[in-house]
PDB file of N, CA and C in Angstrom:
ATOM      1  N   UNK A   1      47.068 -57.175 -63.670  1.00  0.00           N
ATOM      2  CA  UNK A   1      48.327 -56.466 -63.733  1.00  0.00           C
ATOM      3  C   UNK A   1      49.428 -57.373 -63.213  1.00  0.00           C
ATOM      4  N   UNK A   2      50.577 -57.256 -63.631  1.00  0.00           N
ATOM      5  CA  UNK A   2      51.831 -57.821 -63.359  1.00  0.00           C
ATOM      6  C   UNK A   2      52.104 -57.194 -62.219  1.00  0.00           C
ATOM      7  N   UNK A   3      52.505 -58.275 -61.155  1.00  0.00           N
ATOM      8  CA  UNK A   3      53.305 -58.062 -60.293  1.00  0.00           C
ATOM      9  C   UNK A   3      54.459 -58.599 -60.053  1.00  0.00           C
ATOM     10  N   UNK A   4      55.784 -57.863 -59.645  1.00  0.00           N
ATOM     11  CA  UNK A   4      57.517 -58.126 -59.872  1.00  0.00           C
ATOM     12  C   UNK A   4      57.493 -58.345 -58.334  1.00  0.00           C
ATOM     13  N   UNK A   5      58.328 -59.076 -57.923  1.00  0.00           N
ATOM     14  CA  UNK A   5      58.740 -59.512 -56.371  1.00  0.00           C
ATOM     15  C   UNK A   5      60.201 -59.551 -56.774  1.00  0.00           C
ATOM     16  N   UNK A   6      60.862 -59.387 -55.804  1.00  0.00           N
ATOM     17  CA  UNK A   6      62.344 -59.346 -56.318  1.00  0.00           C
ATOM     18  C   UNK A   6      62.776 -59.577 -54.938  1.00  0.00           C
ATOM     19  N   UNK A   7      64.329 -60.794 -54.764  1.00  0.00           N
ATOM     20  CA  UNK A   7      64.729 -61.000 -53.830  1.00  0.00           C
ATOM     21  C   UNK A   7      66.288 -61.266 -54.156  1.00  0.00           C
ATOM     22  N   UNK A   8      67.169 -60.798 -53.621  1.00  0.00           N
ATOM     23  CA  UNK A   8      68.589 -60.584 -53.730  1.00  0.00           C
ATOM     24  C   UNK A   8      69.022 -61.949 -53.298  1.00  0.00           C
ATOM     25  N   UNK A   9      69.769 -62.511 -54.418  1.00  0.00           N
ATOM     26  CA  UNK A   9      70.195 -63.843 -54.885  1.00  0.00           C
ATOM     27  C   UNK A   9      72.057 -63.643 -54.628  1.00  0.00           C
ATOM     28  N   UNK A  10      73.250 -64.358 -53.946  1.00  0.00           N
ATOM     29  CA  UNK A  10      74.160 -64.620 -54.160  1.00  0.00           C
ATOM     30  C   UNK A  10      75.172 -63.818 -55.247  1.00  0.00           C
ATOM     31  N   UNK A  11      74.447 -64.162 -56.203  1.00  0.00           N
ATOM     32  CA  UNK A  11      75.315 -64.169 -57.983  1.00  0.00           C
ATOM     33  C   UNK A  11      74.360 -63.217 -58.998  1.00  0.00           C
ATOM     34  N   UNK A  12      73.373 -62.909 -58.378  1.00  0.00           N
ATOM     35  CA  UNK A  12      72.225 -62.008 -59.462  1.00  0.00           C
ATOM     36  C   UNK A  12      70.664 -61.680 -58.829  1.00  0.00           C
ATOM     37  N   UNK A  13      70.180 -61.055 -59.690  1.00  0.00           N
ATOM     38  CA  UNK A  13      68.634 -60.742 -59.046  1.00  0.00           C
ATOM     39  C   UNK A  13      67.849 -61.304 -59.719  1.00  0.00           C
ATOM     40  N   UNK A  14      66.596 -61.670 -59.133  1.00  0.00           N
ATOM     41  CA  UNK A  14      66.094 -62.658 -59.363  1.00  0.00           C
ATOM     42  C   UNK A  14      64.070 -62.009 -58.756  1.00  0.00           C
ATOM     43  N   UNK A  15      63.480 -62.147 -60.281  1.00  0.00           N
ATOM     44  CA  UNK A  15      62.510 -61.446 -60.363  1.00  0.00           C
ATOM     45  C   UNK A  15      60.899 -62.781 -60.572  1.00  0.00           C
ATOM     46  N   UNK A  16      60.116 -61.950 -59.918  1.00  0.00           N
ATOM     47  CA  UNK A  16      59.016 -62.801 -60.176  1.00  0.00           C
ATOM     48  C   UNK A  16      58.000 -62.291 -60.939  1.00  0.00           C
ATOM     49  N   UNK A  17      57.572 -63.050 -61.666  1.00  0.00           N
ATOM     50  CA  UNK A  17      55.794 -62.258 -62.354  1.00  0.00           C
ATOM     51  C   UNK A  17      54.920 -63.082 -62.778  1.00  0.00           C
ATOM     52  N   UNK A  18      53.551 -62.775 -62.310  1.00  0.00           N
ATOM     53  CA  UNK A  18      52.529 -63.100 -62.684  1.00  0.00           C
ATOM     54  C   UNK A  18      51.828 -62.736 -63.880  1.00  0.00           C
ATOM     55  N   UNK A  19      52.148 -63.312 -64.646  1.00  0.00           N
ATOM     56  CA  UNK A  19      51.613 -62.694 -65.959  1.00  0.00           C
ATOM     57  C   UNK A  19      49.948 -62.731 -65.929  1.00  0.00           C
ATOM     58  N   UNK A  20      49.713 -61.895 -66.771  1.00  0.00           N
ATOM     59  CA  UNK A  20      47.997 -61.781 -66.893  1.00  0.00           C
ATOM     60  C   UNK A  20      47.023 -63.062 -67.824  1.00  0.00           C
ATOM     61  N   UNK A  21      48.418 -63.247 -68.589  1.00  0.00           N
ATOM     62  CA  UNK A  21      47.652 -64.142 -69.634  1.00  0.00           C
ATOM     63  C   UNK A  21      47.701 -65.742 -68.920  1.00  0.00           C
ATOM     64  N   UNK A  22      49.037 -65.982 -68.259  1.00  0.00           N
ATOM     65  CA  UNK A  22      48.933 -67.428 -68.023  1.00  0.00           C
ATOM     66  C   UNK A  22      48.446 -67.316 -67.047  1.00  0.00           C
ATOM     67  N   UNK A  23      48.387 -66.703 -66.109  1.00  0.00           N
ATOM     68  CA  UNK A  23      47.773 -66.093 -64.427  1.00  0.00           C
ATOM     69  C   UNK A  23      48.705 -67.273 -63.778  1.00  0.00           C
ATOM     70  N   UNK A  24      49.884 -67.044 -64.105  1.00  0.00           N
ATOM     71  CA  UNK A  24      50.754 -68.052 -63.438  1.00  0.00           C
ATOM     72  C   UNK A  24      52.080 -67.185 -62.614  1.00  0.00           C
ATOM     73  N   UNK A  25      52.833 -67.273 -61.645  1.00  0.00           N
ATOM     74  CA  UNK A  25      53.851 -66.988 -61.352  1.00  0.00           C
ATOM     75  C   UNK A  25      55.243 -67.501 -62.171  1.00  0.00           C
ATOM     76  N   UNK A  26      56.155 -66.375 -62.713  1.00  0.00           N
ATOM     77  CA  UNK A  26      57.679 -66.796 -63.238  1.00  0.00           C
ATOM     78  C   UNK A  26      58.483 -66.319 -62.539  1.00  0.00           C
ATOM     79  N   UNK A  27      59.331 -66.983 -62.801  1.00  0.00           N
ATOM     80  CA  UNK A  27      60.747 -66.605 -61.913  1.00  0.00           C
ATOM     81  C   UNK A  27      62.068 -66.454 -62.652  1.00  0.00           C
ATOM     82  N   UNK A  28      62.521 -65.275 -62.747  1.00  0.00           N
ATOM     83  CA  UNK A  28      63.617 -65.006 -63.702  1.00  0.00           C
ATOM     84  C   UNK A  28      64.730 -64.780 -63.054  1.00  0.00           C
ATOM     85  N   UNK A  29      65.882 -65.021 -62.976  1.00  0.00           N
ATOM     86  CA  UNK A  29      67.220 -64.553 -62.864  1.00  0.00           C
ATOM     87  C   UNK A  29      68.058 -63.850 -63.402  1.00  0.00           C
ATOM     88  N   UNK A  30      68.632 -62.791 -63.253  1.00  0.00           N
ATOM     89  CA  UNK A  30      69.308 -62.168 -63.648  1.00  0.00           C
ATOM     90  C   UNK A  30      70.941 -62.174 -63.065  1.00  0.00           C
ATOM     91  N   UNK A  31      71.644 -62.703 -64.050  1.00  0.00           N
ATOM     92  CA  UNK A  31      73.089 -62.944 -63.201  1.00  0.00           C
ATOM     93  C   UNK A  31      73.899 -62.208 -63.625  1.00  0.00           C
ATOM     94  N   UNK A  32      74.417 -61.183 -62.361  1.00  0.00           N
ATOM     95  CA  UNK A  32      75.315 -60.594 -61.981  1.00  0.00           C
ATOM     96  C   UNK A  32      76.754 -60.729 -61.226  1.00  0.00           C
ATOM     97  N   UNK A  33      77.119 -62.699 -61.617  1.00  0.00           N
ATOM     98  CA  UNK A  33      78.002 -63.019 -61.343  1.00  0.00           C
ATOM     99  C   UNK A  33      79.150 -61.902 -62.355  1.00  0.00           C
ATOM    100  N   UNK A  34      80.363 -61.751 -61.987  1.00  0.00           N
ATOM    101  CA  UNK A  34      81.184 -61.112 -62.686  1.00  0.00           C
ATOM    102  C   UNK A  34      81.191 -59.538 -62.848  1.00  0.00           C
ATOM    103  N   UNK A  35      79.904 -59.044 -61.996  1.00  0.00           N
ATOM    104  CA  UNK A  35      80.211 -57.800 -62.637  1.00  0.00           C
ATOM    105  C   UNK A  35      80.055 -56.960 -61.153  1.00  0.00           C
ATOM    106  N   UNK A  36      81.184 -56.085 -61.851  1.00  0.00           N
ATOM    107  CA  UNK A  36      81.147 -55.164 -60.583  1.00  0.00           C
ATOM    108  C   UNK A  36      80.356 -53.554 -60.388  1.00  0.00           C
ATOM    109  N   UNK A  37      80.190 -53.974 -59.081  1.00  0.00           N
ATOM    110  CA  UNK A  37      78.793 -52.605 -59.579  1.00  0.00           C
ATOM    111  C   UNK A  37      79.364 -51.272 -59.124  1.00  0.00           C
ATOM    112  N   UNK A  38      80.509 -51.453 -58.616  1.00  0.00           N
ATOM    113  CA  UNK A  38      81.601 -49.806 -58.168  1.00  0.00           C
ATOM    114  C   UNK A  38      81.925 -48.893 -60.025  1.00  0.00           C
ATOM    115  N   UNK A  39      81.390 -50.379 -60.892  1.00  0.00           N
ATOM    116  CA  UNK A  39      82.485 -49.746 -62.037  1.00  0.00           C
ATOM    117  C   UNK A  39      81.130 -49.333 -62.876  1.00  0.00           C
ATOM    118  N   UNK A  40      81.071 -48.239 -63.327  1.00  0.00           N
ATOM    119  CA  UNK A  40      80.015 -47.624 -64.836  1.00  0.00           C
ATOM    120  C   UNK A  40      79.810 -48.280 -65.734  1.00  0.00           C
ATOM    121  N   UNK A  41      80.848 -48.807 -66.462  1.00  0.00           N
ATOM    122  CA  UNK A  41      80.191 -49.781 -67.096  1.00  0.00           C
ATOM    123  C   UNK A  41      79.760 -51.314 -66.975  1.00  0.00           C
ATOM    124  N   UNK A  42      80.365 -51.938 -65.729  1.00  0.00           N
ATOM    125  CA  UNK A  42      79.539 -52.728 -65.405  1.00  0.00           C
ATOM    126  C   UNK A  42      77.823 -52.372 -65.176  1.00  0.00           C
ATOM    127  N   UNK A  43      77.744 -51.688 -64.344  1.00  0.00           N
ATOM    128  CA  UNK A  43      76.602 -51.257 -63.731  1.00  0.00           C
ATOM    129  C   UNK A  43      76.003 -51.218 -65.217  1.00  0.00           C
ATOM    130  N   UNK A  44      75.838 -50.865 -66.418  1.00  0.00           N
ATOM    131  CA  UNK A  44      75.654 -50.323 -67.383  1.00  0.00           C
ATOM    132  C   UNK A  44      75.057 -51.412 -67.625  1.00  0.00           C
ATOM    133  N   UNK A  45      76.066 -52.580 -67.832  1.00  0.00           N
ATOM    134  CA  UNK A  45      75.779 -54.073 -68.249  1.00  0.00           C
ATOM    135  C   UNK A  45      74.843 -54.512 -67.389  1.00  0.00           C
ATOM    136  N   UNK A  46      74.978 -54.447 -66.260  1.00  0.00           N
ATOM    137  CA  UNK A  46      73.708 -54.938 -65.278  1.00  0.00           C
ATOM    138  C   UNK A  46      72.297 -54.488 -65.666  1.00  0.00           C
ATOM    139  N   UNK A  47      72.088 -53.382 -65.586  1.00  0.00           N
ATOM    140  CA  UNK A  47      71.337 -52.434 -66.453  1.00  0.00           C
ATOM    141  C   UNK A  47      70.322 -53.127 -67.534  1.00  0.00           C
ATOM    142  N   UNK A  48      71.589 -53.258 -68.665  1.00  0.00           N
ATOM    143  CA  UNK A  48      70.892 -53.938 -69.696  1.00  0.00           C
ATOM    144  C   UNK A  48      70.416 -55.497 -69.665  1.00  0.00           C
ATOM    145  N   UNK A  49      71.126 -55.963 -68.549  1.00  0.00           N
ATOM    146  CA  UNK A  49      70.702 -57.832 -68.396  1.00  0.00           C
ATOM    147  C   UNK A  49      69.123 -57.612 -67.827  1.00  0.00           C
ATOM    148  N   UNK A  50      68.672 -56.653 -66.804  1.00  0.00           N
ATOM    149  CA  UNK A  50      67.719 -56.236 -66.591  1.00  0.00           C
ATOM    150  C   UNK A  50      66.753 -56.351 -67.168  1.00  0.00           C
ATOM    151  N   UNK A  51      66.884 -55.131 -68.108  1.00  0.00           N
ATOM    152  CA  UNK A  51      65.963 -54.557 -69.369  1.00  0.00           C
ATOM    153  C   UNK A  51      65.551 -55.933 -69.827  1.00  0.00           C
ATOM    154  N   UNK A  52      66.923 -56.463 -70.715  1.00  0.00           N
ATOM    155  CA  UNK A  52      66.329 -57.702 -71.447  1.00  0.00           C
ATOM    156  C   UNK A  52      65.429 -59.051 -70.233  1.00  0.00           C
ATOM    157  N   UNK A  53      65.760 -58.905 -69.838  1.00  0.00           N
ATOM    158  CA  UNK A  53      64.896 -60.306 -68.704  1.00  0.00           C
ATOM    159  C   UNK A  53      63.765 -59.273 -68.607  1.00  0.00           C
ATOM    160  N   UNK A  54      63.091 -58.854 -67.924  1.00  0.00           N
ATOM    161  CA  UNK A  54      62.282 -57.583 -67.588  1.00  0.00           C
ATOM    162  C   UNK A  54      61.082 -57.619 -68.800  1.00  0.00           C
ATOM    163  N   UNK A  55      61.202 -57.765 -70.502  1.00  0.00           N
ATOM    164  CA  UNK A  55      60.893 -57.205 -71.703  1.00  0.00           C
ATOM    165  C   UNK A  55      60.605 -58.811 -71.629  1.00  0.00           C
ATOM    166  N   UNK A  56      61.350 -59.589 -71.501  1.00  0.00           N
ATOM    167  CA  UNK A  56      60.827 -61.309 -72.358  1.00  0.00           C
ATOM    168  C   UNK A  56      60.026 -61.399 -71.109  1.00  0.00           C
ATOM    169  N   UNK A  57      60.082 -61.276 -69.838  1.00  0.00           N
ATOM    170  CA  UNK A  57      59.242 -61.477 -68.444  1.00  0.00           C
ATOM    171  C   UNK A  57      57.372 -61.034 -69.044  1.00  0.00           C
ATOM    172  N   UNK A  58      57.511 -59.997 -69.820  1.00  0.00           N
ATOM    173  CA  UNK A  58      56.205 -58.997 -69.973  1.00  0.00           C
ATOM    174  C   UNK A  58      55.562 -59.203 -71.356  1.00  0.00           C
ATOM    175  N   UNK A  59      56.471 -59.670 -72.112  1.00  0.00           N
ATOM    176  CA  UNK A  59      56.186 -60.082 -73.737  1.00  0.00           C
ATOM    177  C   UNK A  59      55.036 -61.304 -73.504  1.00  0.00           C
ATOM    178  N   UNK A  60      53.675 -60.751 -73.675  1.00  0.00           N
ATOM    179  CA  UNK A  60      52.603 -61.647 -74.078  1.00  0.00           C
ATOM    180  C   UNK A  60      52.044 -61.597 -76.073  1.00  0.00           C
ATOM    181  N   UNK A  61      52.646 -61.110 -76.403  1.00  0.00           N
ATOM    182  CA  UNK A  61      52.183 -61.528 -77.764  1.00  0.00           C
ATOM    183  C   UNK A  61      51.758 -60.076 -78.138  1.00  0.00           C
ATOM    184  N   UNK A  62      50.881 -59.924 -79.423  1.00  0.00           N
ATOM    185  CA  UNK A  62      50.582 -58.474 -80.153  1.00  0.00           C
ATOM    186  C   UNK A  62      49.522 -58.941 -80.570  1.00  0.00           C
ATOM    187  N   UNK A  63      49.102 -59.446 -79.780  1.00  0.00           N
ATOM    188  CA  UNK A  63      47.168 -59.736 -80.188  1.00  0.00           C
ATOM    189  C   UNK A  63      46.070 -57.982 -79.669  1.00  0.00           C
ATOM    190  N   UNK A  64      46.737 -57.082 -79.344  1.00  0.00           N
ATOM    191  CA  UNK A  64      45.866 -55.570 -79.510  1.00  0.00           C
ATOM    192  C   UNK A  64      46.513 -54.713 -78.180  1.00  0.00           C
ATOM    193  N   UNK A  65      45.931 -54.018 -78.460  1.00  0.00           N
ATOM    194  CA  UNK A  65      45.920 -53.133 -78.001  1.00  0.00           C
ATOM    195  C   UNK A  65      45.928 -52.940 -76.094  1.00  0.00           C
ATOM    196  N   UNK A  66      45.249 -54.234 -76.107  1.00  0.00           N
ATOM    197  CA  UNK A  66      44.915 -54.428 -74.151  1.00  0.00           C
ATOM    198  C   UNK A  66      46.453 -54.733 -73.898  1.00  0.00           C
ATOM    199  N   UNK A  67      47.154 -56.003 -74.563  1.00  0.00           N
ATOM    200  CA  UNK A  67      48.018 -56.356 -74.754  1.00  0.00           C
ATOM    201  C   UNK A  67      49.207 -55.419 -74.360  1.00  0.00           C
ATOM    202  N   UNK A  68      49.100 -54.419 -75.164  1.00  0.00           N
ATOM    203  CA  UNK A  68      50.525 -53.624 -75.262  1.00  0.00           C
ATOM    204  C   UNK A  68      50.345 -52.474 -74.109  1.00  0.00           C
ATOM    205  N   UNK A  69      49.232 -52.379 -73.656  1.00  0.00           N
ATOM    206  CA  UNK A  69      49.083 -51.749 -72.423  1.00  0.00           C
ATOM    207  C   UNK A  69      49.834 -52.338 -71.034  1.00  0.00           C
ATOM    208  N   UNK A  70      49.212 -53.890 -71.163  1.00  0.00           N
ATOM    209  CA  UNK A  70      49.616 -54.490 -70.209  1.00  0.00           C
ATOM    210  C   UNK A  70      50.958 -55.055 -69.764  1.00  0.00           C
ATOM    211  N   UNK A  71      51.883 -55.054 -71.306  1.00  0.00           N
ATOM    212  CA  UNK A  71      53.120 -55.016 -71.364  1.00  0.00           C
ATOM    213  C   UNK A  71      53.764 -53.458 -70.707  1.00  0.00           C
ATOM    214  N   UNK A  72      53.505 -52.603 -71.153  1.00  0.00           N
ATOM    215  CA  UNK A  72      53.936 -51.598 -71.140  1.00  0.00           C
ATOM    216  C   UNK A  72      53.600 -51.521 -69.232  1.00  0.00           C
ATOM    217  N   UNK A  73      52.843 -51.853 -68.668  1.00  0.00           N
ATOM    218  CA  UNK A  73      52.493 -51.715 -67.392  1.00  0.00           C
ATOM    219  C   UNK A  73      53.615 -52.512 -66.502  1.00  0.00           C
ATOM    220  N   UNK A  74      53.513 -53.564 -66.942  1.00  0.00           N
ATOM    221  CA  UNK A  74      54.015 -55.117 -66.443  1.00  0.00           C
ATOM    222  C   UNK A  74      56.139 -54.409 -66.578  1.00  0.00           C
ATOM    223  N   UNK A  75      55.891 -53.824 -67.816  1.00  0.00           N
ATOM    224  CA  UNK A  75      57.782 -53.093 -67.824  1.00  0.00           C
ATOM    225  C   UNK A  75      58.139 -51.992 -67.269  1.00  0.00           C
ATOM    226  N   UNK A  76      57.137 -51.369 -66.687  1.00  0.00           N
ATOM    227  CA  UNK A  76      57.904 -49.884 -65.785  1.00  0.00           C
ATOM    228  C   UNK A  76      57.648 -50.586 -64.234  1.00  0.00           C
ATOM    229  N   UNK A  77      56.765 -51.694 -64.378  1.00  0.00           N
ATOM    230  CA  UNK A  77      56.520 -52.310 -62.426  1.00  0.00           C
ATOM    231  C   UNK A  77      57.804 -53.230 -62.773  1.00  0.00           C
ATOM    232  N   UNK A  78      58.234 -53.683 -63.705  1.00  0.00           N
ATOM    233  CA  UNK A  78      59.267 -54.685 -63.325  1.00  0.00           C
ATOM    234  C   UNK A  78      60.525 -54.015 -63.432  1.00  0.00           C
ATOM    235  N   UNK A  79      60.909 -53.291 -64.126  1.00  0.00           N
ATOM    236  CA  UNK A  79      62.193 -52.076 -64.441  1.00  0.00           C
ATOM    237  C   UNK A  79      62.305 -50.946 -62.930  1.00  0.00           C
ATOM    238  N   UNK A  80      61.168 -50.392 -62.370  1.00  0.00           N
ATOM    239  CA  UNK A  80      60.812 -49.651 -61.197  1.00  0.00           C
ATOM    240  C   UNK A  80      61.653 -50.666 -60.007  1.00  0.00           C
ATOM    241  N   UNK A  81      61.078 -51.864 -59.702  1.00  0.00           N
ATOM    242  CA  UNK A  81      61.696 -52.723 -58.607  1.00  0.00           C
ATOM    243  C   UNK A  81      63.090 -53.124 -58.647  1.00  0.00           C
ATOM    244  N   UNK A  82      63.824 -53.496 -60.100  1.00  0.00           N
ATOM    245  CA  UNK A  82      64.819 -54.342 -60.319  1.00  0.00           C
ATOM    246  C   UNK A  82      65.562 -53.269 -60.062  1.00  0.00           C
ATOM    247  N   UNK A  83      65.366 -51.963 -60.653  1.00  0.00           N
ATOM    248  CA  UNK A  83      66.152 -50.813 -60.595  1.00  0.00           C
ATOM    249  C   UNK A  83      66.621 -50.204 -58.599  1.00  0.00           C
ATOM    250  N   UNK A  84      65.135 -50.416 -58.531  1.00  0.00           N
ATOM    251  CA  UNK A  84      65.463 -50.127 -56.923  1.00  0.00           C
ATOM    252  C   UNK A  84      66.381 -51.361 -56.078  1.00  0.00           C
ATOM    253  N   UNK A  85      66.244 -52.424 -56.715  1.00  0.00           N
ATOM    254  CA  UNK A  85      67.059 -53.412 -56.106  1.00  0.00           C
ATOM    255  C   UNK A  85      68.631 -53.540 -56.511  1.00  0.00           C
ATOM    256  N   UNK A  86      68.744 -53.133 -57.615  1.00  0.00           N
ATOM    257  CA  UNK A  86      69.884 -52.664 -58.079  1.00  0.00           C
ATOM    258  C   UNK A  86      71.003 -51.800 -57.356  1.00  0.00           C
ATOM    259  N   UNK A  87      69.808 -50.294 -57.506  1.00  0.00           N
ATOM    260  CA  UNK A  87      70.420 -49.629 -56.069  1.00  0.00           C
ATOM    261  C   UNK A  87      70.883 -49.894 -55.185  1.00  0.00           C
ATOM    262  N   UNK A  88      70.361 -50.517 -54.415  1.00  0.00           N
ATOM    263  CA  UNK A  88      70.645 -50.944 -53.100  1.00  0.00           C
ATOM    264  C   UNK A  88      71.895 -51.865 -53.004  1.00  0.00           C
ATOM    265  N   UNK A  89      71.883 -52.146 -54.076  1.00  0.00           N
ATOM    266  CA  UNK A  89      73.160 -53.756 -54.070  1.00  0.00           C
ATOM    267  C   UNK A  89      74.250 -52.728 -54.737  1.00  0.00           C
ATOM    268  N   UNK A  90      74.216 -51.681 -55.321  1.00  0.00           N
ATOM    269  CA  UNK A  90      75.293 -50.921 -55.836  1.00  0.00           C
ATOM    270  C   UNK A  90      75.871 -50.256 -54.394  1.00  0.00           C
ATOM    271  N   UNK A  91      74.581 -49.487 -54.089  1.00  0.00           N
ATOM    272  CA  UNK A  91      74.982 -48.562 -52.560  1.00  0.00           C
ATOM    273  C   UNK A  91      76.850 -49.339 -51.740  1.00  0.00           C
ATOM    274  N   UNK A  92      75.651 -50.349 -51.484  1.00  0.00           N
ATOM    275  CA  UNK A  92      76.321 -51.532 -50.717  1.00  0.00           C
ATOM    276  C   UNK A  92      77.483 -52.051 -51.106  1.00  0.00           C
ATOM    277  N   UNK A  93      78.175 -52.213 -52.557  1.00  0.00           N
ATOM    278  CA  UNK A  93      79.442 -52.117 -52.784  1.00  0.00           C
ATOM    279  C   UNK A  93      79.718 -51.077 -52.968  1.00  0.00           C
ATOM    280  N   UNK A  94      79.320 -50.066 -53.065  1.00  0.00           N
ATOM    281  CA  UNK A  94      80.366 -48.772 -52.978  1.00  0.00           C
ATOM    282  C   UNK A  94      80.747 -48.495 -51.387  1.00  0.00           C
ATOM    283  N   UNK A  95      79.653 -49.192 -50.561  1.00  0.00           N
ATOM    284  CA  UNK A  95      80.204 -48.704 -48.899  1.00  0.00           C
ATOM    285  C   UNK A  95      80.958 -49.479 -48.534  1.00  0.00           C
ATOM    286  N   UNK A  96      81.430 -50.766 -49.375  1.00  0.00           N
ATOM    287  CA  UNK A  96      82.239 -51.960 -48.911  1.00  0.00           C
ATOM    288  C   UNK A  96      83.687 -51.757 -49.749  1.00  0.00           C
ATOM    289  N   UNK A  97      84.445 -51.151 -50.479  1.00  0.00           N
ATOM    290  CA  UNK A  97      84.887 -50.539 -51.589  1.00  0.00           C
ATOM    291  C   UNK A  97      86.226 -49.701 -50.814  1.00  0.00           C
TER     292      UNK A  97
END
């Protein structure tokens, strides 16, 4: 199973995973330079930079069925954390605001 580590970066968030197939650790960034997270649709945009990093992080190929399980696993543990880390960095400019 994929595991996401996530550690609050400067300019963006910044995610880790062990994929199943390479049994290797990645490290993705997600940059949230420019956007402000007081505003809806920023946050929105953040959101979606997420999703997409998150989906190519978990994308091992369509060789069956184990496969799309393990994707599908690997994207609610990596979407679950980024989201909660998200939170927290939104909270935090709205209390600074």
């Amino acid at each position: 199973m994929t595991k996401f580590l996530f550690s609050a970066l400067a300019a963006g968030l910044a995610l880790s995973a062990a994929t199943p197939t390479f049994a290797k650790e990645v490290r993705i960034t997600v940059d949230l330079a420019g956007i402000d997270l007081t505003d809806p649709m920023d946050l929105r945009l953040a959101h979606e930079r997420i999703e997409q990093a998150v989906e190519r992080a978990c994308y091992y190929g369509t060789r069956g069925i184990a496969d799309r399980i393990a994707r599908e696993a690997c994207s609610k543990d990596g979407m679950d954390k980024a989201l909660s880390e998200l939170e927290v960095r939104t909270d935090l400019a709205l209390g600074n605001s």
